[in-house]
PDB file of N, CA and C in Angstrom:
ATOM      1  N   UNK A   1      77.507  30.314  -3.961  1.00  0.00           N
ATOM      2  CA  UNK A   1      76.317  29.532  -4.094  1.00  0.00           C
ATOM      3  C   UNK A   1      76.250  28.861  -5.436  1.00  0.00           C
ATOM      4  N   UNK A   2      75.800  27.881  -4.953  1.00  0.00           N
ATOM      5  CA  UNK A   2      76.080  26.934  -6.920  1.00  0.00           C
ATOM      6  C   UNK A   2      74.566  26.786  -7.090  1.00  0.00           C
ATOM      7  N   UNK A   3      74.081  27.514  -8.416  1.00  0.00           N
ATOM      8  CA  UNK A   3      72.531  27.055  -9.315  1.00  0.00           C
ATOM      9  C   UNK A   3      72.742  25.815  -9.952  1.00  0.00           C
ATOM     10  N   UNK A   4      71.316  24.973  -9.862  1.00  0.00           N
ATOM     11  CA  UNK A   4      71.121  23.948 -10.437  1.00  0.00           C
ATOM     12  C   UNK A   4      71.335  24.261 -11.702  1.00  0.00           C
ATOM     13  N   UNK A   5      71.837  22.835 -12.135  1.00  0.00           N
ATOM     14  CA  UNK A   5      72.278  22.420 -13.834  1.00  0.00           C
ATOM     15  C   UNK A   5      70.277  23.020 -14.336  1.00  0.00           C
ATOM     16  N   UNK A   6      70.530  23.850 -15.544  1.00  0.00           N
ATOM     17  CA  UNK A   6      68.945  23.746 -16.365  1.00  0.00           C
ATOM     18  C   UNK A   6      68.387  22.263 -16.596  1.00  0.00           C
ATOM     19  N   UNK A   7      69.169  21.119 -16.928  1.00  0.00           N
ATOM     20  CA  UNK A   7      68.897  19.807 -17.336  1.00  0.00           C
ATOM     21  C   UNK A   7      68.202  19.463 -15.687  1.00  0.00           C
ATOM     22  N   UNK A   8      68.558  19.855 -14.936  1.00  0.00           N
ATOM     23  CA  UNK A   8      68.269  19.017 -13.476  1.00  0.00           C
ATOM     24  C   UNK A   8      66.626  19.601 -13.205  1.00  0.00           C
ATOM     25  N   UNK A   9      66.833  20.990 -13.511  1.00  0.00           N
ATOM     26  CA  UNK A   9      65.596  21.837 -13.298  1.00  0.00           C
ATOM     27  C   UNK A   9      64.083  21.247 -14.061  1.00  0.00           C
ATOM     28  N   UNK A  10      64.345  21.137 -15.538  1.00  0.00           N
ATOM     29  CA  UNK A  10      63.620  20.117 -16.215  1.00  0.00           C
ATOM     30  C   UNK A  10      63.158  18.803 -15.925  1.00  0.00           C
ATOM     31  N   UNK A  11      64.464  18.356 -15.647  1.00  0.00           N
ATOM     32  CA  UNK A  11      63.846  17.049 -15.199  1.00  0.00           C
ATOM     33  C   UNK A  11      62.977  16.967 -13.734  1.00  0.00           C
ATOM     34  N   UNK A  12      63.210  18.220 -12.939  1.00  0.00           N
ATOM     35  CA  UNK A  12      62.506  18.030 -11.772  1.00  0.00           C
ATOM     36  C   UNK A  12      61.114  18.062 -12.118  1.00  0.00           C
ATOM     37  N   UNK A  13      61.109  18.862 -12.899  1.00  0.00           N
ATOM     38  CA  UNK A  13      59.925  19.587 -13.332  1.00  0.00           C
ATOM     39  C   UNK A  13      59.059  18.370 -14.168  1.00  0.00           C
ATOM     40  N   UNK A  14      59.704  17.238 -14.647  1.00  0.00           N
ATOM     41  CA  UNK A  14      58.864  16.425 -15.908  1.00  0.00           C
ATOM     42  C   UNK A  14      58.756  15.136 -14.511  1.00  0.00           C
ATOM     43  N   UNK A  15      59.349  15.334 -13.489  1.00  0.00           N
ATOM     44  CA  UNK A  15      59.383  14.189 -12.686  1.00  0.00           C
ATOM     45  C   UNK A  15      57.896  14.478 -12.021  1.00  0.00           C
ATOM     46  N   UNK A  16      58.024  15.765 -11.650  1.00  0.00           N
ATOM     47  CA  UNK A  16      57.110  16.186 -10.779  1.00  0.00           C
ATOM     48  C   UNK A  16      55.701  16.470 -11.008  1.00  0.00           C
ATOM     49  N   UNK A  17      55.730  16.522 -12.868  1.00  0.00           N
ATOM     50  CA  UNK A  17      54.463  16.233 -13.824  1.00  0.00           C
ATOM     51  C   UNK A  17      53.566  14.891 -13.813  1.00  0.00           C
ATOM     52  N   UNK A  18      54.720  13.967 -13.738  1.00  0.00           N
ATOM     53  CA  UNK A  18      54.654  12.665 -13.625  1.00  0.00           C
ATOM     54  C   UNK A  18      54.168  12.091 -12.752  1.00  0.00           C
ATOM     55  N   UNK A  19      54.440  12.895 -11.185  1.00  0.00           N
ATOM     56  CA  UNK A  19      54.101  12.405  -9.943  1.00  0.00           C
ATOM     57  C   UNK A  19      52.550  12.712 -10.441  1.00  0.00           C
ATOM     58  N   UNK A  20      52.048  13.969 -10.591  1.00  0.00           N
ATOM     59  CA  UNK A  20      51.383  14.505 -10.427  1.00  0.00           C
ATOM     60  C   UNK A  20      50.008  13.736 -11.546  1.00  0.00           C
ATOM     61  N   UNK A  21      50.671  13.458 -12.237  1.00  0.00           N
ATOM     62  CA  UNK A  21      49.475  12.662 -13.340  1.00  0.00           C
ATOM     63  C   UNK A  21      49.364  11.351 -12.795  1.00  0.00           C
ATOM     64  N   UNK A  22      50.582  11.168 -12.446  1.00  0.00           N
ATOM     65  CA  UNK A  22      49.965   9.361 -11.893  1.00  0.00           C
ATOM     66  C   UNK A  22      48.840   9.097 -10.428  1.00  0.00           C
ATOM     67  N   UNK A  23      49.593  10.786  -9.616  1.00  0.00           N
ATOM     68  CA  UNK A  23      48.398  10.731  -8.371  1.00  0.00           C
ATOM     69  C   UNK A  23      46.893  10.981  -9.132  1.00  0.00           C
ATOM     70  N   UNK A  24      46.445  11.787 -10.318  1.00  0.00           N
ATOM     71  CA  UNK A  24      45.352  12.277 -10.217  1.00  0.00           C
ATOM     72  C   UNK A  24      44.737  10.554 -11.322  1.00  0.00           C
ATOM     73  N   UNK A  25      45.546   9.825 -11.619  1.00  0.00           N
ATOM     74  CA  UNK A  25      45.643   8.497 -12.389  1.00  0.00           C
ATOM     75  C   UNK A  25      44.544   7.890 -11.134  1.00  0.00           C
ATOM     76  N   UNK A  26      45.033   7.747 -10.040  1.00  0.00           N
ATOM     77  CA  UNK A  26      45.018   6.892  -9.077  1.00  0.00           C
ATOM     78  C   UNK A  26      43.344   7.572  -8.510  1.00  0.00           C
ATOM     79  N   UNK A  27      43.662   8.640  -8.151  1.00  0.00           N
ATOM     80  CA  UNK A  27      42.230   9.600  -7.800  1.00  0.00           C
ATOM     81  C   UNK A  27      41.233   8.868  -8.784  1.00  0.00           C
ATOM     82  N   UNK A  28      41.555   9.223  -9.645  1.00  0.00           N
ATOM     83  CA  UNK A  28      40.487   9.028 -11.145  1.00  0.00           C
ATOM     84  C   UNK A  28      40.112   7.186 -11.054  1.00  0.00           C
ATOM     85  N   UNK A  29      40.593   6.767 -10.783  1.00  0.00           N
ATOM     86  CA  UNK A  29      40.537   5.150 -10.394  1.00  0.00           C
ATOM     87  C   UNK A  29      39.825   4.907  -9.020  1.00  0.00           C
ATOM     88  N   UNK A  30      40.017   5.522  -7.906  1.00  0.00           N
ATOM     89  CA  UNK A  30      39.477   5.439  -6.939  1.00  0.00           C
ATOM     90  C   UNK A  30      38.106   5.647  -7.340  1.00  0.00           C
ATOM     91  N   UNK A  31      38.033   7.397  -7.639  1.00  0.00           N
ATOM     92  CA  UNK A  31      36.358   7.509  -7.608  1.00  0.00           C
ATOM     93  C   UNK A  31      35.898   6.986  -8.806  1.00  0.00           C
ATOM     94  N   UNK A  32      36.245   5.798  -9.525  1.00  0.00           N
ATOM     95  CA  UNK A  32      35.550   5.386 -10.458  1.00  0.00           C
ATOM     96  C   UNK A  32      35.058   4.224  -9.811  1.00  0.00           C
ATOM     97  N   UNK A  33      35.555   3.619  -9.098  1.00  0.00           N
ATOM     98  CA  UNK A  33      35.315   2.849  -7.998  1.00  0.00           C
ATOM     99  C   UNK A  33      33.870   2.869  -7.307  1.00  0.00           C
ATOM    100  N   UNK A  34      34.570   4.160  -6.863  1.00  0.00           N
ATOM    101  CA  UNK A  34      32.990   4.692  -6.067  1.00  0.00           C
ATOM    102  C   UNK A  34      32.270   4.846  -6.141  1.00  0.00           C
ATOM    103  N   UNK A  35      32.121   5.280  -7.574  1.00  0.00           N
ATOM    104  CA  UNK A  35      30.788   5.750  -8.535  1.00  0.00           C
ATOM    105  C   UNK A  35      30.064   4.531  -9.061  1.00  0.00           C
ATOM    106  N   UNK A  36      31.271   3.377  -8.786  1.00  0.00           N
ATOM    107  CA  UNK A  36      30.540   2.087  -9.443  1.00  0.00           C
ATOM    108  C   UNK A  36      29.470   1.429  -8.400  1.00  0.00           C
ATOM    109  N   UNK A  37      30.065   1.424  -7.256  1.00  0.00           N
ATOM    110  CA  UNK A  37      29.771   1.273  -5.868  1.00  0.00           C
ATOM    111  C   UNK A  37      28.397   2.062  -5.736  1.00  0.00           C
ATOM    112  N   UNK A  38      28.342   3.351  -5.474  1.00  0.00           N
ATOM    113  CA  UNK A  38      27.044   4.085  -5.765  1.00  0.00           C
ATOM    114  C   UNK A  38      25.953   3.449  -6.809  1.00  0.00           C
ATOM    115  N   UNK A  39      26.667   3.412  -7.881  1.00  0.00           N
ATOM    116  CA  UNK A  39      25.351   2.658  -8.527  1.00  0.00           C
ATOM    117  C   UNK A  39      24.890   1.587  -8.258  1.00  0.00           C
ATOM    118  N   UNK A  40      25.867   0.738  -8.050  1.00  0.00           N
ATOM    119  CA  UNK A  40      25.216  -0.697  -7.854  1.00  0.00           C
ATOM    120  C   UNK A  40      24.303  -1.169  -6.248  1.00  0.00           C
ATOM    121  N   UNK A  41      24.880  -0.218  -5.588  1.00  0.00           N
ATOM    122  CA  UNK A  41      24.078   0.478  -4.060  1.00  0.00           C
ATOM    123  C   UNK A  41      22.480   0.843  -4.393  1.00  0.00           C
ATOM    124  N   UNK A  42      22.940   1.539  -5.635  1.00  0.00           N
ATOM    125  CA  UNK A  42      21.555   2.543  -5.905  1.00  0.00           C
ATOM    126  C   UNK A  42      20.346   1.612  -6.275  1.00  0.00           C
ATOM    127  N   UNK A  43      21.160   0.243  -7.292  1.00  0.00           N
ATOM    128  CA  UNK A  43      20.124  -0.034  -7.814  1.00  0.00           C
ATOM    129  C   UNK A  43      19.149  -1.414  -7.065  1.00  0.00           C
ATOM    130  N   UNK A  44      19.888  -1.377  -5.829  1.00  0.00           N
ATOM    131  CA  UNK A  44      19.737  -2.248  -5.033  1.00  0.00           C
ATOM    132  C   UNK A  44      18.901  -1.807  -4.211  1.00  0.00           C
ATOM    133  N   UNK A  45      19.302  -0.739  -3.941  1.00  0.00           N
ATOM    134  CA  UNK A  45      17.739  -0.080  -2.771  1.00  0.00           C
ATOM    135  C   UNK A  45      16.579   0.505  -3.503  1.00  0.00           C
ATOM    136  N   UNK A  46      16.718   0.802  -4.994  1.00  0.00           N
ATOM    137  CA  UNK A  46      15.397   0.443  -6.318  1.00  0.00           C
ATOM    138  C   UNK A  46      15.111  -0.266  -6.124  1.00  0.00           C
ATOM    139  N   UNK A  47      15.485  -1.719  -6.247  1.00  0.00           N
ATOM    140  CA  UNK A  47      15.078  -3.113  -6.408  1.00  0.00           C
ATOM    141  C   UNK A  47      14.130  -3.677  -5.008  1.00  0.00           C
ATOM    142  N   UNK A  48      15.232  -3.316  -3.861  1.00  0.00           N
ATOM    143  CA  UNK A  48      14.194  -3.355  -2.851  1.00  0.00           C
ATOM    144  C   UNK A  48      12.747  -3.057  -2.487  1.00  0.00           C
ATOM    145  N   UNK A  49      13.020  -1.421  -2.916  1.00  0.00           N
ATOM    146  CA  UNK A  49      11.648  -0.576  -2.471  1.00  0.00           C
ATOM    147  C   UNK A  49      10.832  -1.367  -3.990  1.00  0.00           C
ATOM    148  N   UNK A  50      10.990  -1.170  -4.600  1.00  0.00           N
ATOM    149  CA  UNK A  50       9.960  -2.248  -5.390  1.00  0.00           C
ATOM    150  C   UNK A  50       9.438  -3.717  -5.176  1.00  0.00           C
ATOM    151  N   UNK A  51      10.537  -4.266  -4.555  1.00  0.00           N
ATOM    152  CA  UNK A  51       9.828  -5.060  -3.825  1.00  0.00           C
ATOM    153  C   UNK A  51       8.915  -5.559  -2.584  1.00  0.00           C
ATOM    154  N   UNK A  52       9.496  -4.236  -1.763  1.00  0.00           N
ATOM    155  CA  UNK A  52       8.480  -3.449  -0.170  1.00  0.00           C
ATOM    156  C   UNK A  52       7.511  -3.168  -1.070  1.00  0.00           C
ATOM    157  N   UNK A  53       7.595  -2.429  -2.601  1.00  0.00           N
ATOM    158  CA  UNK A  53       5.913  -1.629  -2.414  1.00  0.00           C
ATOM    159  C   UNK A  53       4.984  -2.687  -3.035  1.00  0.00           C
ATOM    160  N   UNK A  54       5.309  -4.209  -3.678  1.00  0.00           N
ATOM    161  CA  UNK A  54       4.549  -5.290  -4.081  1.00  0.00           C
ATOM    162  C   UNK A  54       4.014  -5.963  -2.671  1.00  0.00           C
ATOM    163  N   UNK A  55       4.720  -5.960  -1.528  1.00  0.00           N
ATOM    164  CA  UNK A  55       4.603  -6.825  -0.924  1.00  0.00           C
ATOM    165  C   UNK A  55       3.725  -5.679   0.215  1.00  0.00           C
ATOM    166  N   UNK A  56       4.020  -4.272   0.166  1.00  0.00           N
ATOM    167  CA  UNK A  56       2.401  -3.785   0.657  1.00  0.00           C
ATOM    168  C   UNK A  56       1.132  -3.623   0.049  1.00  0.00           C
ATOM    169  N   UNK A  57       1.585  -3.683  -1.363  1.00  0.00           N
ATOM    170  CA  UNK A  57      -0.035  -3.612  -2.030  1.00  0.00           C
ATOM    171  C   UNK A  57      -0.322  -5.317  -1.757  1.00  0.00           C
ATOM    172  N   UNK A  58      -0.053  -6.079  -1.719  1.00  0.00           N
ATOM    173  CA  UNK A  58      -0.212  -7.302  -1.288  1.00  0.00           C
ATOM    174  C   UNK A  58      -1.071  -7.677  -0.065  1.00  0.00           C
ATOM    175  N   UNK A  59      -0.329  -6.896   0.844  1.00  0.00           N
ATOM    176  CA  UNK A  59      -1.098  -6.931   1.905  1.00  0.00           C
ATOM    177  C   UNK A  59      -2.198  -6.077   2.306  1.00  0.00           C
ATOM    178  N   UNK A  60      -2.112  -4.750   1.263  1.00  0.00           N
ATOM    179  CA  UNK A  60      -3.733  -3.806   1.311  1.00  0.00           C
ATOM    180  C   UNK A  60      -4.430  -4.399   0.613  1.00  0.00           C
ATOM    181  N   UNK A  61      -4.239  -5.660  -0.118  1.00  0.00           N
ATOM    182  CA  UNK A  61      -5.647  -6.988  -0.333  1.00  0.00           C
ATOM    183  C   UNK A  61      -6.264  -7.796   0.655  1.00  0.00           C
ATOM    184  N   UNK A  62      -4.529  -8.154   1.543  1.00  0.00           N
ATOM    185  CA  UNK A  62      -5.546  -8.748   2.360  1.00  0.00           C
ATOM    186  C   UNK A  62      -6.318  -8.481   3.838  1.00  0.00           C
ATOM    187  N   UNK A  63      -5.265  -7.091   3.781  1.00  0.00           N
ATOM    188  CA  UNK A  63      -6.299  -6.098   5.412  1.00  0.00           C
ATOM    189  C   UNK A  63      -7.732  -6.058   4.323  1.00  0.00           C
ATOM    190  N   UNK A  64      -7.875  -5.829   3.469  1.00  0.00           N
ATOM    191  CA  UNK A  64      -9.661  -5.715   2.719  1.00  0.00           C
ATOM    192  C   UNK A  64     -10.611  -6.707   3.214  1.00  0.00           C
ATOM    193  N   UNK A  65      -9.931  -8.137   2.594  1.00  0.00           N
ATOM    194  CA  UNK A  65     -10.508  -9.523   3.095  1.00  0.00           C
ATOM    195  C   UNK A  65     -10.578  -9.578   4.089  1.00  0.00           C
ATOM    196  N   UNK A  66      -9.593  -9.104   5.142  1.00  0.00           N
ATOM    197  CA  UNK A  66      -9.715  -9.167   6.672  1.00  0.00           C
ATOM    198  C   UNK A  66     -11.118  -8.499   7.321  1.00  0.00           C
ATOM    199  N   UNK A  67     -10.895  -6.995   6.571  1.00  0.00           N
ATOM    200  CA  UNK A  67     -12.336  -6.352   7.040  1.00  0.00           C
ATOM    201  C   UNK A  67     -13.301  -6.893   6.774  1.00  0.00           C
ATOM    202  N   UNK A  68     -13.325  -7.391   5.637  1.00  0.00           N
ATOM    203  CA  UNK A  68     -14.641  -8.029   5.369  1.00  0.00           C
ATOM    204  C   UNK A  68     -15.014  -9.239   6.038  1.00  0.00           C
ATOM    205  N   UNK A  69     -14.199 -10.071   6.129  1.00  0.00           N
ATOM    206  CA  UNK A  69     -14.109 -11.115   7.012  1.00  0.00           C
ATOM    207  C   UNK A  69     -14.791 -10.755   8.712  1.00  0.00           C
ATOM    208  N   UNK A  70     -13.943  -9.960   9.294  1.00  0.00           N
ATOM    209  CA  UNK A  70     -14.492  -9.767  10.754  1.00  0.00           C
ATOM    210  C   UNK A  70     -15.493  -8.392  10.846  1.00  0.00           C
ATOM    211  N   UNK A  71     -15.764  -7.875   9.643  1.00  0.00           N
ATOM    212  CA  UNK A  71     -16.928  -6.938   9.976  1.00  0.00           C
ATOM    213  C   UNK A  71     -18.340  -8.077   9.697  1.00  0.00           C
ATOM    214  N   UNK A  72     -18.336  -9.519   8.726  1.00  0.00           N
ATOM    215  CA  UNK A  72     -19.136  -9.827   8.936  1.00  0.00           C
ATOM    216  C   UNK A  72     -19.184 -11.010  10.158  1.00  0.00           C
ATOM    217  N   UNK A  73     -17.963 -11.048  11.204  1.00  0.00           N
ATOM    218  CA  UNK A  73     -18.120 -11.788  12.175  1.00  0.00           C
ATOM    219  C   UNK A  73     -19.128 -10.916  13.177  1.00  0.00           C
ATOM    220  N   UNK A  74     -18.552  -9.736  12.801  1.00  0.00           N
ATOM    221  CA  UNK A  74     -19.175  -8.778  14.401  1.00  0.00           C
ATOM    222  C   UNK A  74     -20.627  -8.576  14.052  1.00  0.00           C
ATOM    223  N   UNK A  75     -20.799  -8.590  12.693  1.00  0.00           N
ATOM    224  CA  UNK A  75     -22.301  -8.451  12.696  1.00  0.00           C
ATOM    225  C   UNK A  75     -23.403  -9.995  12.956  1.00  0.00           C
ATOM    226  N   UNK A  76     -22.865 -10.811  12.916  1.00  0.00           N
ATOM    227  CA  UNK A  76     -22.963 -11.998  12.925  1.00  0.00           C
ATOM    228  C   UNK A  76     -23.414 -12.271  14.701  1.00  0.00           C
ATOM    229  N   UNK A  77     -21.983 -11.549  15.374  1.00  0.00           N
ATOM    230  CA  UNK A  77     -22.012 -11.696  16.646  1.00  0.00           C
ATOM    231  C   UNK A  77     -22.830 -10.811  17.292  1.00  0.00           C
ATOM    232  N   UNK A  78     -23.256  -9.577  16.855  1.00  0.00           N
ATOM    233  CA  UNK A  78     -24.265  -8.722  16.954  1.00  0.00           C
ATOM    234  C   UNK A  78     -25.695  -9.575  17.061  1.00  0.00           C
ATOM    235  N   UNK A  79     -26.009 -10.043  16.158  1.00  0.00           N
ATOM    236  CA  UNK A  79     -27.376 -10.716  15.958  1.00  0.00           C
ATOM    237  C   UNK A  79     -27.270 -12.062  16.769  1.00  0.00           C
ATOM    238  N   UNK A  80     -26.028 -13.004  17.351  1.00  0.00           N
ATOM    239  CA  UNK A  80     -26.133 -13.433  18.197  1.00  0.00           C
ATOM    240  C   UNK A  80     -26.751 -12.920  19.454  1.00  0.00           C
ATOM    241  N   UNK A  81     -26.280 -11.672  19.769  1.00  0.00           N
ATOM    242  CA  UNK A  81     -26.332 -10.912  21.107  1.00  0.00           C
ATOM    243  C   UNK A  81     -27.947 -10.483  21.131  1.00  0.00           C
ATOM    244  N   UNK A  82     -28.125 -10.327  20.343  1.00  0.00           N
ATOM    245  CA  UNK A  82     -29.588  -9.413  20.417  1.00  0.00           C
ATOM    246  C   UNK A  82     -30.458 -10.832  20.300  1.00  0.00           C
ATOM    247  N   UNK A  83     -30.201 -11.521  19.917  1.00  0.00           N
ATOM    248  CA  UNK A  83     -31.284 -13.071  19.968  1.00  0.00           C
ATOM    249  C   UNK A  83     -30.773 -13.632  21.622  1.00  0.00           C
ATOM    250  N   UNK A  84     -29.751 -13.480  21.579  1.00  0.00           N
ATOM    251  CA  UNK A  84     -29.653 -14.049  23.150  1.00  0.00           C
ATOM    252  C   UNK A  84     -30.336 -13.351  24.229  1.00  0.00           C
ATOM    253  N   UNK A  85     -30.020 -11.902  24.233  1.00  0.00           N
ATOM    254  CA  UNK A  85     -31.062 -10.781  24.770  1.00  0.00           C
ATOM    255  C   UNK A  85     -32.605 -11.112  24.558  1.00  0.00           C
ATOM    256  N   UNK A  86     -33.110 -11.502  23.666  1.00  0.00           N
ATOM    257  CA  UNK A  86     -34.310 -11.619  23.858  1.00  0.00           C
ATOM    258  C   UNK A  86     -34.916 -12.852  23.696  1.00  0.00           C
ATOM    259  N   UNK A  87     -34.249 -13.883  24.204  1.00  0.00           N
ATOM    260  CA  UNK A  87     -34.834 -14.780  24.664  1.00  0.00           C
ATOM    261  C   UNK A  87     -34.574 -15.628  25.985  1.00  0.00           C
ATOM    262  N   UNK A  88     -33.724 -14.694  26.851  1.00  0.00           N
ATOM    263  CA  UNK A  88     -33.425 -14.579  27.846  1.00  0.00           C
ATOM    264  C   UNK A  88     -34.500 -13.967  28.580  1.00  0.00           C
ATOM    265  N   UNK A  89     -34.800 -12.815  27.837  1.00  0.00           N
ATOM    266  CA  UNK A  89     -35.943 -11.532  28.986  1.00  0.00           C
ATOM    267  C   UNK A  89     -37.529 -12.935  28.495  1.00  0.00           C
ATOM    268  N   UNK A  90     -37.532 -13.665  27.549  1.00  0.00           N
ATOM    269  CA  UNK A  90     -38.486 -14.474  26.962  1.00  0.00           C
ATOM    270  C   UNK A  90     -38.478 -15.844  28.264  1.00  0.00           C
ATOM    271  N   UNK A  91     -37.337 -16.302  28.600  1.00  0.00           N
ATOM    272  CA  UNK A  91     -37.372 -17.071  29.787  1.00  0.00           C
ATOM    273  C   UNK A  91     -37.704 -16.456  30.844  1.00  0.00           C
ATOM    274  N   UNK A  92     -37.470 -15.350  31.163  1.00  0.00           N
ATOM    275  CA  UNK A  92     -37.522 -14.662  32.549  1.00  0.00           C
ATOM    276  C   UNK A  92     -39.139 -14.166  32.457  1.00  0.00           C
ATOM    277  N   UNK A  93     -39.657 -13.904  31.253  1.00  0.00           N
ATOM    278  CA  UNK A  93     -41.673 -13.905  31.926  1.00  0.00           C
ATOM    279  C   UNK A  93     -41.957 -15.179  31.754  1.00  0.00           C
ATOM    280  N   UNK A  94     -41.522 -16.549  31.314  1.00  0.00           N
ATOM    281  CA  UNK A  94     -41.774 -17.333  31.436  1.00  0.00           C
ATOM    282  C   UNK A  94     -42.021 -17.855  33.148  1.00  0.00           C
ATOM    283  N   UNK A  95     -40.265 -17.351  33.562  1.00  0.00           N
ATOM    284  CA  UNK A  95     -40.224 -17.920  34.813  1.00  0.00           C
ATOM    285  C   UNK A  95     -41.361 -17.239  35.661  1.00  0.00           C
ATOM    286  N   UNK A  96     -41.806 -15.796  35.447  1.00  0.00           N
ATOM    287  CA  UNK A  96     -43.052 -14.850  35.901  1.00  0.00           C
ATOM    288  C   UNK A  96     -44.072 -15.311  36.084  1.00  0.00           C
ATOM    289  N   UNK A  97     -44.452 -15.971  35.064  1.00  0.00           N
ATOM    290  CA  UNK A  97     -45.684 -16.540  34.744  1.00  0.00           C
ATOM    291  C   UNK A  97     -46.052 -17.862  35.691  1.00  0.00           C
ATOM    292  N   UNK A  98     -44.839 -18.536  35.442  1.00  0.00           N
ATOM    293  CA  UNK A  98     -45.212 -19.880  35.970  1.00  0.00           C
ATOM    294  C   UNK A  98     -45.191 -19.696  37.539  1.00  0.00           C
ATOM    295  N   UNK A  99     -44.452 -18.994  38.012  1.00  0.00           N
ATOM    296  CA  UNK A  99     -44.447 -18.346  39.446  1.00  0.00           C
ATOM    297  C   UNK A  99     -45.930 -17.576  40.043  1.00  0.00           C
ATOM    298  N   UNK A 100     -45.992 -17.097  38.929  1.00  0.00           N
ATOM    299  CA  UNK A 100     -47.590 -16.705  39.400  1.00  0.00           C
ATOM    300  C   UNK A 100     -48.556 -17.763  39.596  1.00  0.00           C
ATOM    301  N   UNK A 101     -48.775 -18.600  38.647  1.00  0.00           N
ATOM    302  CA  UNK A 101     -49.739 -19.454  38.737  1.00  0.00           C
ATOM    303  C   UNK A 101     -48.938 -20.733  40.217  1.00  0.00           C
ATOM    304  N   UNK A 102     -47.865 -21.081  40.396  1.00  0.00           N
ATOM    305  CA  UNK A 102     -47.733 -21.757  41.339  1.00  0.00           C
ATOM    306  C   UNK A 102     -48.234 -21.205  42.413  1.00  0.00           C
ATOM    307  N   UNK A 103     -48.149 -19.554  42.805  1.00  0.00           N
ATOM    308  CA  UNK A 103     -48.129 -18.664  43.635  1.00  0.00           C
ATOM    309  C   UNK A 103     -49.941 -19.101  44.009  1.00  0.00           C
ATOM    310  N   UNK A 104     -50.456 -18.806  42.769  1.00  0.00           N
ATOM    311  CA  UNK A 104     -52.141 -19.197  42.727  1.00  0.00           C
ATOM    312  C   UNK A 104     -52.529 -19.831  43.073  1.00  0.00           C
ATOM    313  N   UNK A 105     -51.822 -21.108  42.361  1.00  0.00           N
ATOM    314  CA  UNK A 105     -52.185 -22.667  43.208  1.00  0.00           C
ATOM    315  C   UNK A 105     -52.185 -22.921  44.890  1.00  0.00           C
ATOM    316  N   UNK A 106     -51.097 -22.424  45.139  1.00  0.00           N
ATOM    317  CA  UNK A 106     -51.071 -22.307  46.520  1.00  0.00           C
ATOM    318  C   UNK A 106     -51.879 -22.227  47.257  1.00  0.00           C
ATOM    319  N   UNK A 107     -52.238 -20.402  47.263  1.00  0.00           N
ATOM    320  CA  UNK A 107     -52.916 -19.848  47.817  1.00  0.00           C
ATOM    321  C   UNK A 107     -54.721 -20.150  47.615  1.00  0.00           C
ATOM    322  N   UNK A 108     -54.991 -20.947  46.608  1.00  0.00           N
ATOM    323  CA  UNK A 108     -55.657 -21.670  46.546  1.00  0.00           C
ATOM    324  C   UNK A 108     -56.894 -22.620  46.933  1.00  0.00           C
TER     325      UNK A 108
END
């Protein structure tokens, strides 16, 4: 059986150092990558939600105006209703009235 030359053994050994630093080279490059990626991800869905939460306080101004707006339609339309109600039942003893007295005349 023939042992490797010591020189061969070494050099496997400084080759295989070599492999080994240039893979974790490459690793170390990748996830620096990634990490860059992550942040710039990150600061993008910050940027967003700051801009979702302007553009709902925005609009909890104007559901306010809104309420105010159609709570004073309905009250508005309320006091329509109740004036229409009573001057409706205001025609109808009218129509009573005048029915009676035609009724009178008549019979007369």
């Amino acid at each position: 059986m023939r042992r490797p030359h010591p020189d061969s053994v070494v050099r496997s050994s400084a080759q295989t150092e070599e492999f080994l630093e240039d893979e974790n080279e490459k690793l170390v490059q990748e996830m620096t990558h990634k990490v860059s990626a992550l942040k710039t991800l990150t600061i993008d869905i910050g940027d967003e939600v700051r801009g979702q939460n302007r553009m709902l306080k925005g609009m909890h101004g104007d559901f306010d105006k809104t309420e105010g707006l159609l709570s004073g339609t309905m009250r508005r339309v309320k006091e329509m209703g109740r004036w229409s109600h009573q001057s409706w039942m205001c025609y109808m003893i009218l129509f009573v009235v005048a029915i009676f007295f035609v009724t009178y005349y008549l019979i007369r």
